[in-house]
Each structure stands twice: as C-alpha cells, then as structure tokens.
Protein backbone atom coordinates (compact mmCIF):
# COMPACT_ATOMS: atom_id res chain seq x y z
CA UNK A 1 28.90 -19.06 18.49
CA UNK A 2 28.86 -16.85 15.52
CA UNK A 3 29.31 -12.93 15.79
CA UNK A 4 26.26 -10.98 14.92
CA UNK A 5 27.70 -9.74 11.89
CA UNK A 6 28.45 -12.65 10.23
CA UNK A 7 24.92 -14.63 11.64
CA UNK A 8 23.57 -11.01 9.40
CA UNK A 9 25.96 -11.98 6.44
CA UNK A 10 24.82 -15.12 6.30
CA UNK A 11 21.07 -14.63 6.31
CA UNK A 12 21.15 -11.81 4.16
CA UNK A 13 23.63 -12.97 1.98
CA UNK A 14 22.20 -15.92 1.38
CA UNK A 15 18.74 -14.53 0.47
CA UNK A 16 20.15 -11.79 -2.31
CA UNK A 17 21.95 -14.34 -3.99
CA UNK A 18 19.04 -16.63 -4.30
CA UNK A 19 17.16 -13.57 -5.13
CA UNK A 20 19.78 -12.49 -8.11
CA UNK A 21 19.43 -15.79 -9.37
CA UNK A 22 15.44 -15.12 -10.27
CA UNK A 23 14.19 -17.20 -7.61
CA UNK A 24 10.93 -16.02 -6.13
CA UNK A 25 11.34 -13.93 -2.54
CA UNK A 26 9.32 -16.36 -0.48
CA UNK A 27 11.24 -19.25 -1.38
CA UNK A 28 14.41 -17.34 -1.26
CA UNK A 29 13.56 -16.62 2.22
CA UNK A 30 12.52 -19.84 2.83
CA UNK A 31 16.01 -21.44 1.70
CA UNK A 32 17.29 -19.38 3.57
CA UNK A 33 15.45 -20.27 6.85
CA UNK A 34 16.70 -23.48 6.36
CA UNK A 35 19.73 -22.84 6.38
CA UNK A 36 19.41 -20.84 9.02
CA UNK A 37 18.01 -23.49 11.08
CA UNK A 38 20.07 -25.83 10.33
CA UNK A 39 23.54 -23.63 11.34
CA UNK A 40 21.76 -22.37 14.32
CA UNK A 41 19.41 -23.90 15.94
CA UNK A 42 20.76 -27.36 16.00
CA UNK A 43 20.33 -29.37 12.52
CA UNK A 44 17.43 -31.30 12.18
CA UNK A 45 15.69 -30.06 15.67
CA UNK A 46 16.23 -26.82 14.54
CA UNK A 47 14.49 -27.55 11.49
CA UNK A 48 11.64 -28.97 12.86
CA UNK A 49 10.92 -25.81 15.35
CA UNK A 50 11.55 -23.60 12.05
CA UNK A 51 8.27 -25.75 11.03
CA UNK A 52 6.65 -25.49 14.20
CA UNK A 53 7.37 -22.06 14.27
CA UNK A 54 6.46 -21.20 10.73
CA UNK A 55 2.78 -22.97 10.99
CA UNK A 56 1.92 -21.59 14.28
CA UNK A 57 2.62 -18.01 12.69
CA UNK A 58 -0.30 -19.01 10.18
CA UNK A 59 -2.99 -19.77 12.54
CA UNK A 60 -2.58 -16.08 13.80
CA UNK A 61 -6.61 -14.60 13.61
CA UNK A 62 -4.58 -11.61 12.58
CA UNK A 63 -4.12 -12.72 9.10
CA UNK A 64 -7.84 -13.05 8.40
CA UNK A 65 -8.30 -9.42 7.12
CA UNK A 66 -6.03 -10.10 4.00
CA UNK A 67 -8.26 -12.26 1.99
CA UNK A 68 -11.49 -10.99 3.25
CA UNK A 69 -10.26 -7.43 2.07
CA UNK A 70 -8.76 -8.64 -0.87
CA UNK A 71 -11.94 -10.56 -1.57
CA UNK A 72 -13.74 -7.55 -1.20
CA UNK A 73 -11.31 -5.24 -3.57
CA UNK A 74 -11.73 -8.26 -6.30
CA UNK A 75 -15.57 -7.69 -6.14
CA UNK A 76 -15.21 -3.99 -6.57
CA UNK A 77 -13.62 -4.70 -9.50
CA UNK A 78 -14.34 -7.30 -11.53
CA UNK A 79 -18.64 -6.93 -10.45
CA UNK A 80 -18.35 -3.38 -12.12
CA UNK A 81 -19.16 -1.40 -8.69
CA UNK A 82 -16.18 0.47 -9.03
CA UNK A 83 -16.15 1.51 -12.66
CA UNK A 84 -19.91 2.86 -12.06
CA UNK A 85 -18.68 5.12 -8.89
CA UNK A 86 -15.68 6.21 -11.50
CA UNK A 87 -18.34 7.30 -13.75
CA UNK A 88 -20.53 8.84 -11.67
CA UNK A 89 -17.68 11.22 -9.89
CA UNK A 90 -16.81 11.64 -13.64
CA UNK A 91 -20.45 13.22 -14.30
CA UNK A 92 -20.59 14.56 -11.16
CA UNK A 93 -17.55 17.03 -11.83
CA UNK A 94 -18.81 18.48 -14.69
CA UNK A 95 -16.67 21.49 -16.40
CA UNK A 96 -14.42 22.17 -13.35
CA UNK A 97 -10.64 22.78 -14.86
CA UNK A 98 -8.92 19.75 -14.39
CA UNK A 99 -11.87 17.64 -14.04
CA UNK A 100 -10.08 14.51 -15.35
CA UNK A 101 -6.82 14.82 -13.14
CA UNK A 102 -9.55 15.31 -10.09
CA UNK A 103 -11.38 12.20 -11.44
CA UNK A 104 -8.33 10.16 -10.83
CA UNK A 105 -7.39 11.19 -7.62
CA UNK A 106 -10.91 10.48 -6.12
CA UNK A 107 -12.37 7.61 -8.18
CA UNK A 108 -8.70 6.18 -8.30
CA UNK A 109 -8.21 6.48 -4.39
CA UNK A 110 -11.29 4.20 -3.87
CA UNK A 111 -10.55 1.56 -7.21
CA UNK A 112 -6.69 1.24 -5.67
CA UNK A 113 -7.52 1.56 -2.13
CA UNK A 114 -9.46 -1.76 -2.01
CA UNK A 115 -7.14 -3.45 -4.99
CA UNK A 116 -4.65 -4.22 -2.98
CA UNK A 117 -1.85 -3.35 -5.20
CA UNK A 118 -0.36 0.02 -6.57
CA UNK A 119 1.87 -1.96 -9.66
CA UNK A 120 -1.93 -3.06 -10.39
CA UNK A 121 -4.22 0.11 -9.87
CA UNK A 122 -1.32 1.95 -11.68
CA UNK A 123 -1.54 -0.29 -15.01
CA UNK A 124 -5.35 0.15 -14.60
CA UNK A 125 -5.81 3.64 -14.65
CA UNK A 126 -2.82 4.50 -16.89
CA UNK A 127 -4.80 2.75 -19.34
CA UNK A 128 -8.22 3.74 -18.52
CA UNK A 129 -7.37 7.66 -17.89
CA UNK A 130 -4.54 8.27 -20.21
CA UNK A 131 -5.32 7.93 -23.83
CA UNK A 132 -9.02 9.91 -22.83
CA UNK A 133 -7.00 13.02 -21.04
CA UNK A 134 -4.56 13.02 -23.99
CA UNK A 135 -7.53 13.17 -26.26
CA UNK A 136 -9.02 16.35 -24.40
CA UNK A 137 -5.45 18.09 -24.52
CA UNK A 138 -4.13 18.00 -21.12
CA UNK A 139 -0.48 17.45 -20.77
CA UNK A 140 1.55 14.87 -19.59
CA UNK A 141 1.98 16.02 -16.07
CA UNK A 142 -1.73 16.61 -15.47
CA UNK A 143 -2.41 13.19 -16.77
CA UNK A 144 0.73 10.54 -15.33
CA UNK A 145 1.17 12.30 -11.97
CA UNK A 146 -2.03 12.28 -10.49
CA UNK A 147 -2.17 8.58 -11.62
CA UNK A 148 1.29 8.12 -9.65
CA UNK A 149 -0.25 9.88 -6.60
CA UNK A 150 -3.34 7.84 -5.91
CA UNK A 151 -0.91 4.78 -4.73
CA UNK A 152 0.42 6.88 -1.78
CA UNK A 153 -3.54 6.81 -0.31
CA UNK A 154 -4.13 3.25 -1.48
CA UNK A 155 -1.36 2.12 1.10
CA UNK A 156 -2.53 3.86 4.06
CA UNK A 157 -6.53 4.45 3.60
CA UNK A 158 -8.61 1.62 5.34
CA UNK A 159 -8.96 -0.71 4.20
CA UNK A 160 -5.34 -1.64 3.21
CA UNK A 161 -4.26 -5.60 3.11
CA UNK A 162 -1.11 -4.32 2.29
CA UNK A 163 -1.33 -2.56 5.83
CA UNK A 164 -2.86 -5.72 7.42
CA UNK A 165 0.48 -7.58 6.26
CA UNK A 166 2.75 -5.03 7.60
CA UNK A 167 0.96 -5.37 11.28
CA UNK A 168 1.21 -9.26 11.03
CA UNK A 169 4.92 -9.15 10.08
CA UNK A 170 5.63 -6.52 12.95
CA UNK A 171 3.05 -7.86 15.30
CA UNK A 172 1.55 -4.87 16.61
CA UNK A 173 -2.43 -3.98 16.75
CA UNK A 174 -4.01 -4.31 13.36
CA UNK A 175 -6.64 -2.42 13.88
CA UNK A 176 -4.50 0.67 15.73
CA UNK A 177 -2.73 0.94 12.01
CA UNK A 178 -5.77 0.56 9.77
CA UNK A 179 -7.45 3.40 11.83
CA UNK A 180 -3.92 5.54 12.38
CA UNK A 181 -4.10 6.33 8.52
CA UNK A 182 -7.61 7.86 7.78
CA UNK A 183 -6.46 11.25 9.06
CA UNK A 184 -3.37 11.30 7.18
CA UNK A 185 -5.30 9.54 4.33
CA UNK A 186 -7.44 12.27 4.26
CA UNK A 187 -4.39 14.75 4.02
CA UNK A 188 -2.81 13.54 1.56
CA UNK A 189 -5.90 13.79 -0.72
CA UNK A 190 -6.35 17.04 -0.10
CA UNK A 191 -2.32 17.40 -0.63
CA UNK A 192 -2.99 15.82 -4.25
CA UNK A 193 -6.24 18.28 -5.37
CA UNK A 194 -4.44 21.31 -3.98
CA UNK A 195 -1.40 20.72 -6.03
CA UNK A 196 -3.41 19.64 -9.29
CA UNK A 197 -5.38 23.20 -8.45
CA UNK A 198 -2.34 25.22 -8.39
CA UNK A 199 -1.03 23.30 -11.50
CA UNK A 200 -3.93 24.63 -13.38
CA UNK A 201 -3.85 28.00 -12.23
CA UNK A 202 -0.52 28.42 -13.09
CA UNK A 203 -1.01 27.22 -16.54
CA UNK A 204 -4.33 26.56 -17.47
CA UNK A 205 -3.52 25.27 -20.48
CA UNK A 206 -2.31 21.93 -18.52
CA UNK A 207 -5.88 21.00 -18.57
CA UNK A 208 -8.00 22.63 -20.66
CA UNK A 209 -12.28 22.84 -19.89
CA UNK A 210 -14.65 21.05 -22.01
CA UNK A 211 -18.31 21.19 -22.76
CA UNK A 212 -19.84 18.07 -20.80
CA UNK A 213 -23.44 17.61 -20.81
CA UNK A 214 -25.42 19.88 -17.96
CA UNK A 215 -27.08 18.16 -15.56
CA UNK A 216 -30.37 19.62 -12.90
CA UNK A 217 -29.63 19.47 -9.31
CA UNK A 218 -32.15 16.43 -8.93
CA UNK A 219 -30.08 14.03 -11.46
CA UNK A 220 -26.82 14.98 -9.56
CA UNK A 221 -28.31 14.04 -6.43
CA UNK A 222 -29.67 10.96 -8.44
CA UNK A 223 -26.04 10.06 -9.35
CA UNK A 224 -24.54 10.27 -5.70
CA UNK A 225 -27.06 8.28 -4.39
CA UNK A 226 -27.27 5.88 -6.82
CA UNK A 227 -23.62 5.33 -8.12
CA UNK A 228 -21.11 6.91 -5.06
CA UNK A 229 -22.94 6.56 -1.40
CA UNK A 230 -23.65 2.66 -1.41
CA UNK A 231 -20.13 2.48 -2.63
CA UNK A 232 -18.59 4.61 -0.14
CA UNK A 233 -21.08 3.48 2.66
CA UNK A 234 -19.04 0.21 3.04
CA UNK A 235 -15.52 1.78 3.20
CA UNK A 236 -16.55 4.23 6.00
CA UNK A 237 -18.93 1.73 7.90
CA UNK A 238 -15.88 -0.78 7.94
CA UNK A 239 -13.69 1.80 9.22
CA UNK A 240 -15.91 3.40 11.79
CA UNK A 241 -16.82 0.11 12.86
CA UNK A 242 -13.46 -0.65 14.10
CA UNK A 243 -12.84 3.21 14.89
CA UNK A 244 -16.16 2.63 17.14
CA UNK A 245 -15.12 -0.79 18.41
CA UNK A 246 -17.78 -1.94 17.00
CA UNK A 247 -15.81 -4.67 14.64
CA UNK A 248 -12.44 -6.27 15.25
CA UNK A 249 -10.30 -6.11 11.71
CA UNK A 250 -11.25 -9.48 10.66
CA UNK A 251 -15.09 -8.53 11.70
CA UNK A 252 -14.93 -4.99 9.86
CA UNK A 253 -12.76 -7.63 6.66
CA UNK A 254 -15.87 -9.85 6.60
CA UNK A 255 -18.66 -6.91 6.62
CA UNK A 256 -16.85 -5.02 3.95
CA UNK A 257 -16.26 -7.86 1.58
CA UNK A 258 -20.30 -9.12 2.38
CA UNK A 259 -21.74 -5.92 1.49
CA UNK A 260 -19.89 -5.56 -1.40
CA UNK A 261 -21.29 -8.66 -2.80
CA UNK A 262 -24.59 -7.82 -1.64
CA UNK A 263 -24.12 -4.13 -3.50
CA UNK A 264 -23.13 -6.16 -6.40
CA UNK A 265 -26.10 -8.56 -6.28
CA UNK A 266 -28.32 -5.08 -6.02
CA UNK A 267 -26.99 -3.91 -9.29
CA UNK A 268 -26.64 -7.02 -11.38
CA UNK A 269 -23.08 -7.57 -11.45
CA UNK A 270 -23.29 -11.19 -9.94
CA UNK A 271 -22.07 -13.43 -12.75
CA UNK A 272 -20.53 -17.23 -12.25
CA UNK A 273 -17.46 -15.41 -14.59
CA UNK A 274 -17.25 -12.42 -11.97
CA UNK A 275 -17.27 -14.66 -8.85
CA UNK A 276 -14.60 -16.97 -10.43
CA UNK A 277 -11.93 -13.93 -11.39
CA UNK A 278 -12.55 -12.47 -7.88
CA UNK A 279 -11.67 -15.39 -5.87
CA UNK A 280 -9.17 -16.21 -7.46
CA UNK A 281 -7.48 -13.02 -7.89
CA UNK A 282 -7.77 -12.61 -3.95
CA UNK A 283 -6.67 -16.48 -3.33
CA UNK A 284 -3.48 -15.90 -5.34
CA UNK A 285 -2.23 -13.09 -3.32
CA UNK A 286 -3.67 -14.48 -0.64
CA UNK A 287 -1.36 -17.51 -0.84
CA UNK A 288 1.83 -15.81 -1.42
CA UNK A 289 1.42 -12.99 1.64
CA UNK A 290 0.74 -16.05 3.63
CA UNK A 291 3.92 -17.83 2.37
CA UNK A 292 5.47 -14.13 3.39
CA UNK A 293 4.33 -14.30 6.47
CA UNK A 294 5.64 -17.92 7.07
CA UNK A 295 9.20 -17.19 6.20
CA UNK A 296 9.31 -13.72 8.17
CA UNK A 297 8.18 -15.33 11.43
CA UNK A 298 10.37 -17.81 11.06
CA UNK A 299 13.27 -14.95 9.74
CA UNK A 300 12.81 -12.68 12.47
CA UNK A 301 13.48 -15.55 15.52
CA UNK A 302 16.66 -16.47 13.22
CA UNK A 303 17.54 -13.03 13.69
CA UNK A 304 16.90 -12.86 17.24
CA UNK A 305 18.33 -16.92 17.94
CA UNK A 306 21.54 -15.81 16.61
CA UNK A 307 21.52 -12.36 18.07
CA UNK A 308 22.19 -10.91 14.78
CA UNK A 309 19.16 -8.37 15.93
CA UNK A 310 20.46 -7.57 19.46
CA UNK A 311 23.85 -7.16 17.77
CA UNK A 312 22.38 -4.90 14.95
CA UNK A 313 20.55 -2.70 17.13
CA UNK A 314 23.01 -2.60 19.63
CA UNK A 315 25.58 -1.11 16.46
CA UNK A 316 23.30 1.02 15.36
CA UNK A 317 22.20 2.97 18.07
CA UNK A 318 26.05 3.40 19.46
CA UNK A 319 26.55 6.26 16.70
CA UNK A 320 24.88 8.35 19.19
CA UNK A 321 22.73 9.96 16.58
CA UNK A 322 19.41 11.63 17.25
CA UNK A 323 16.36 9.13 16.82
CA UNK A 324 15.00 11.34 13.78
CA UNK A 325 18.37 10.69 11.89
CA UNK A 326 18.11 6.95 12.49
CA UNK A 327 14.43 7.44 11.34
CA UNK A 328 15.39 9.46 7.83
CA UNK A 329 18.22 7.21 7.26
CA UNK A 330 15.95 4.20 7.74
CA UNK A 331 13.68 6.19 5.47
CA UNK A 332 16.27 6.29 2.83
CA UNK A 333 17.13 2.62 2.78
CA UNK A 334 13.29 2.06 2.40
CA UNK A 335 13.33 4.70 -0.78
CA UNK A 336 16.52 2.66 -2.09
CA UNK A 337 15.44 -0.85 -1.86
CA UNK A 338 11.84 0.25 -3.47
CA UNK A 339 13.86 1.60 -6.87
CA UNK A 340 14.51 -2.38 -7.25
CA UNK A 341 12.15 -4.45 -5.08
CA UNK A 342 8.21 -5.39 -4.69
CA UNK A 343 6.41 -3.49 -1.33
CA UNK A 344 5.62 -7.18 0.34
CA UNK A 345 9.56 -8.37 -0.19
CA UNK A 346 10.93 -5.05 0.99
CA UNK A 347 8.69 -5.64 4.46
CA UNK A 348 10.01 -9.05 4.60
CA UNK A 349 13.47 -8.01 4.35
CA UNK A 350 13.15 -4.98 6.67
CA UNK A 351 10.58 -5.61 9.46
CA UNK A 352 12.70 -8.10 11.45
CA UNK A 353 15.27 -5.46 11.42
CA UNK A 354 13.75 -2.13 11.78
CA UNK A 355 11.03 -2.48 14.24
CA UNK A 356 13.10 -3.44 17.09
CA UNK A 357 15.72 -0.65 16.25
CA UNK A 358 12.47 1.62 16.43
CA UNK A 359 11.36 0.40 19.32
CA UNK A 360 14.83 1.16 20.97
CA UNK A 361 14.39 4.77 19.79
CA UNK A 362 11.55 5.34 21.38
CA UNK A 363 9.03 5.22 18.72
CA UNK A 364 5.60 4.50 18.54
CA UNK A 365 5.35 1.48 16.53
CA UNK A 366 1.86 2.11 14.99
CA UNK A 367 3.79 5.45 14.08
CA UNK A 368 6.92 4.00 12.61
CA UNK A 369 4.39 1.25 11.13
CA UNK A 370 2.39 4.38 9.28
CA UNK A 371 5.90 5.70 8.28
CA UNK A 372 6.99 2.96 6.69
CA UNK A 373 3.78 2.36 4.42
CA UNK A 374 4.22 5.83 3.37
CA UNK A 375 8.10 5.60 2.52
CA UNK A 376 7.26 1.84 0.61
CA UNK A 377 4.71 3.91 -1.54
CA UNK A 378 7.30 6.93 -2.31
CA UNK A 379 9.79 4.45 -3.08
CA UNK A 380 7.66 2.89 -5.86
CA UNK A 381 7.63 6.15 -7.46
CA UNK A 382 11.40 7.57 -6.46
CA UNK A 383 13.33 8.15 -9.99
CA UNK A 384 15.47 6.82 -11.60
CA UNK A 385 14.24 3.11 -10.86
CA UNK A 386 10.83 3.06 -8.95
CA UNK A 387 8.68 0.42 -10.55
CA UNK A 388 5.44 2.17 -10.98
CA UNK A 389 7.67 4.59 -12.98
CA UNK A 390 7.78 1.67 -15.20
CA UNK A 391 4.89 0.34 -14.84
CA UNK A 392 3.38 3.98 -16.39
CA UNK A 393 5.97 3.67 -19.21
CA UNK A 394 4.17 0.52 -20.33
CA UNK A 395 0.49 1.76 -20.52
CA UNK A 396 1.37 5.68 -21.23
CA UNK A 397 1.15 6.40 -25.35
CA UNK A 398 4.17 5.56 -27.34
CA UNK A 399 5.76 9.56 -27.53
CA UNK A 400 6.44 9.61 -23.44
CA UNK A 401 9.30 9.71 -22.33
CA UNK A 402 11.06 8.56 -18.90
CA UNK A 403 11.41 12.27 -18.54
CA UNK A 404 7.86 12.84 -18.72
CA UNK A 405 7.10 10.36 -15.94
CA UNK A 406 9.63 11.87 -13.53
CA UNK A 407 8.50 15.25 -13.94
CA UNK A 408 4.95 14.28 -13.61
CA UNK A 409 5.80 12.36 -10.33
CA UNK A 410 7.93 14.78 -8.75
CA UNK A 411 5.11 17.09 -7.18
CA UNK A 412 3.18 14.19 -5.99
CA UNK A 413 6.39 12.56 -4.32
CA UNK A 414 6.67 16.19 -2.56
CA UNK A 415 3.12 15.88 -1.13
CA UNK A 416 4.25 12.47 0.31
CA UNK A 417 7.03 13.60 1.79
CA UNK A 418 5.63 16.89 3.38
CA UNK A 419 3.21 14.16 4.80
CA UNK A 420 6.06 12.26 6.26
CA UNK A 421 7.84 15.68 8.09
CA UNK A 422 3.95 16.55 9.36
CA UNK A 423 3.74 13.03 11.19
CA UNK A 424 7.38 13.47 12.53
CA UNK A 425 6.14 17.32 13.96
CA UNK A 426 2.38 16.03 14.63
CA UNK A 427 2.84 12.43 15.46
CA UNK A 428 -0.75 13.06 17.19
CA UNK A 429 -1.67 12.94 13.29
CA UNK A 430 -1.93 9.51 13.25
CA UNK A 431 -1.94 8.47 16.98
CA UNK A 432 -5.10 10.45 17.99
CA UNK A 433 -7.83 8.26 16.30
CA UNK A 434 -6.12 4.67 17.42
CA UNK A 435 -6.26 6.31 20.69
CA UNK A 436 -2.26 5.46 21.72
C-alpha cells in the first residue's frame, strides 16, 4: 500500500500537470480519477465504482438549486429586470456625493448576486459604470473599487449557486449556508458604503455632485414600487422562505426563478430571444458545476480510499498549532491559489482536503463553509495576480493602470477581511440565523 504522501503526490500531481498543459479542470480531474481508480481501487472494478460513485453523486436533490438559481439570475438579466432596478436606485439617489460609487454597490450587489459569477458581473459593470463615472469626474478609486467590492456580497448573499456548489462538494446543509450569509451579507454592504462615505469626506473631490433632475416625493415612491420592490420581493421571499422553513433550497430555487419570469412577463421583457440566452447561459454552467461535482465526489473517496486524507490531516494537526493558525494559514493558501485559479476549480481542489482538517479542529462547518466563500472572493481581487484585477484592466479606459486597480481594491479587500476576523470573534454572526 502506498504512503499517504505519495497517494497525495500522485493525485495532485497528476491533476496540475494536466492542468499546465491547458486542459480544462473537470477533465483534468477526471483523468485523474481514473487513474486514481485504476492504482487504487483495483483496475477495472475500481473503475467501474469510480462510475458508480460519480453518477450516484449527480442524483443528489441537493444539486437542484444551481440551475434553478442560475435560471433565475439569467432572467434578471437578459429580460431587462435588473437594468430597470439599476436605474431606478440610480434616480432614486439623486445628488448625494458619491451617488454613482453607491449605485454600484447596491444595484451591483443584486445584478451579481443572482449572476452567478464575479469574472462576469465584474466585466458587466466595469463597462456599464466606468466610462459614465469617468465622464462626471470621479477618480479611479471611487469608480474600480466599489466595482471590485460588490463580488465579495455576490458570493455569500442568498441566493448564491456558487454557495449551493460549495455545500454539495462539502456535503453539509444547503440551506444552513445560504441563510448563514445574510447577516454578514448585510455587513459587508454596509462595510462598502461606509468606506465609499469616508472616501468622499476625505476628499470630496473623489466624486464630485451633479445636478440630476428633482423629483416630488410621490414619483420617488412611484419608482420604488414600480422598479426596486417587485425586484427585491423575490430575493427576500426566497430567503425568508427557507429562513422560515417554509421552502427547502431547491423549493425557495424554483419560486425565485418562477417569479422572476412572471415579473418579467409583467413588464414585457418575455421575448423567444430572451428565453433562449437565459437558458442557455444557465445550462452551460449548469453542465460544467455538475461535471465538478462528478469528479470531486469521486476525488474526495480517492482521497479517503488511499488514506491520503487521514494521512494529511493526521500531519497537519501534529504541529500542535492553535486551530485559528491552521484556519489563517488555510486562509492564505485559498488567497494564493485564487491569484491563478477560477472559484469552482479552487473548491474542487480544496474541499476534499480542508473540510475534514476543519472538522478535526473543531469547526463549525457551515462556519468554515462561510469562510471559505469569503476568502475565494478576496482572492479574486488579492494583487498582484487576482483575476478580477484583470478582468477590470480589460473593460477600464485605456490610461489605467495596474496601479490604479490595486489601489482602488485595497480598501474594499480590508472590509473583507475585517469581515473575516468579526466571524472568527462572533462566529454567532453567521451561526445565529441557520440556528446551529
């Protein structure tokens, strides 16, 4: 029988080379898995349990959220629902300093929140928000960062697929970590409009006020009812559905993604072209987090099969250090691997691994599960290499710089992490609505 160590070497070795030779994580993993099965679990027997294995992880009920709530993020999208409640917040605003860099944290917390994906929302409001702050005079902190920020609450704000996935991988309660990140949700956005506040106290310049058209009382209330309560009505009905116990997940998936439509039918934005670009949108990354999920299940019993886990857990808690330092230099490795990887492949490389150490520690895994969404997010964002970082280089005008983008990111990434040291002092944060 192998050692643990090399039974690690092999399955992680294996995968980063396929990786470094371009081929897509999934099949990478995949490979990998076969091989795997094959040196392990008895050649061609072992192969067919990898399949047995691998398929029976698919018929999970768990994994019905993820298309259901991308489904329902496609819709917000492409049926112009979510544009209109951007508008309308816009209006709504009116001359308050900053407006614009407040406009993005709010309107772009509920457009990336239901996207699905931060590379995506990023692109999107880089090149929706940009050029028109730019034109009013704001600078290049007040307009990049707060774009940066909003991914931190798309990850763990209900409804999150990307949070869905994450439970699936580390089977624990879906529901206990969709609901376990409202409250910190909710502090993080006011983490975001605090520091964009004190940015434009301290140089009010950053942002400078414009005359916007006035509007009476009665129009305003017009405008919230019309363009931002139907909108917002099916986010917090599909959390405080499942908060009540009313829905399960998949129920609260189903209701969300069905009122959008019917929201969308209400306002005219039902179109055979709209329809078409939002299922397939969802069905694409649909099909490759369920090809994630096939080669982690089948990953994670490798691991375990050839007690490279046991033996990796076993190593890593004999340093005798404290379970917070095993938690910030987990942490770290999560901040490294985000500089060069994609959120879904970091999870797949790092769930069969870390969740049992956490467990051994003593943590809450709903906790640890919240943790880890937040340090995927920071690491997309973490200079030199963090993708978004990139990804804001691409859509930002021609005359900013890489230097621009980390400085504009900086105070954002502080509000993340102040979040992460207020969960590790207050884990009743994010434990007290799940009820654990």
């Amino acid at each position: 029988m192998m050692e643990w160590y090399g039974a690690l070497g092999l399955l992680l070795g294996s995968i980063m080379v396929l990786m470094a030779t371009g081929m897509p994580v999934a099949l990478a993993f995949l490979a990998a898995n076969i091989l795997g099965a094959w040196v392990f679990m008895g050649g061609g027997a072992g192969l067919t349990q990898l399949l047995n294995n691998g398929f029976g992880a698919l018929t999970s009920f768990a994994l019905v959220p993820i298309p259901l709530f991308l489904l329902m993020g496609e819709l917000f999208f492409f049926t112009g629902l979510g544009t209109r409640m951007f508008t309308a917040i816009d209006r709504l605003l009116g001359r308050v300093p900053g407006r614009l860099s407040y406009v993005t944290v709010i309107g772009g917390t509920g457009f990336s929140t239901l996207s699905g994906s931060s590379m995506g929302s990023t692109a999107l409001l880089g090149s929706l928000m940009v050029p028109e702050m730019n034109a009013r005079g704001y600078k290049k902190h007040m307009s990049i960062g707060p774009i940066l920020g909003t991914g931190g609450l798309a990850i763990i704000i209900p409804p999150s697929a990307l949070a869905v996935l994450l439970a699936t991988l580390a089977r624990i309660d879906v529901g206990a970590l969709l609901i376990a990140g409202v409250v910190p949700g909710l502090i993080l956005a006011g983490l975001y409009l605090l520091t964009i506040w004190v940015q434009v106290r301290i140089d009010p310049e950053a942002a400078p006020a414009y005359e916007v058209p006035a509007m009476s009382l009665g129009e305003k209330l017009g405008l919230v009812l019309r363009d931002v309560v139907p909108m917002l009505s099916i986010m917090v009905l599909t959390v405080a559905g499942m908060i009540g116990g009313i829905f399960t997940p998949s129920e609260a998936a189903a209701f969300g993604a069905l009122g959008v439509l019917i929201l969308a039918g209400i306002y005219g934005g039902i179109s055979v072209e709209s329809l078409r670009n939002s299922i397939v949108g969802a069905l694409k990354v649909t099909l490759m987090a369920y090809l994630i999920v096939f080669g982690s299940a089948t990953f994670s019993q490798l691991m375990a099969f050839s007690g490279a886990s046991s033996g990796l857990v076993d190593w890593a808690t004999g340093f005798a250090l404290s379970p917070v330092t095993m938690l910030l230099v987990m942490f770290g490795v999560l901040l490294v691997l985000g500089m060069f990887m994609e959120q879904i492949s970091i999870m797949l490389l790092t769930v069969p691994i870390f969740f049992p150490l956490a467990t051994d520690l003593g943590f809450d895994p709903v906790w640890f599960g919240l943790v880890m969404l937040l340090a995927l997010e920071i690491s997309f964002t973490t200079p030199p290499f963090g993708l978004l970082l990139f990804v804001m280089k691409g859509v930002a005008p021609p005359d900013t710089t890489m230097r621009d983008i980390y400085t504009a990111a900086f105070p954002f990434i502080g509000c993340s992490l102040l979040l992460v040291v207020l969960l590790i002092l207050v884990p009743e944060l994010a434990l007290w609505l799940p009820g654990r």
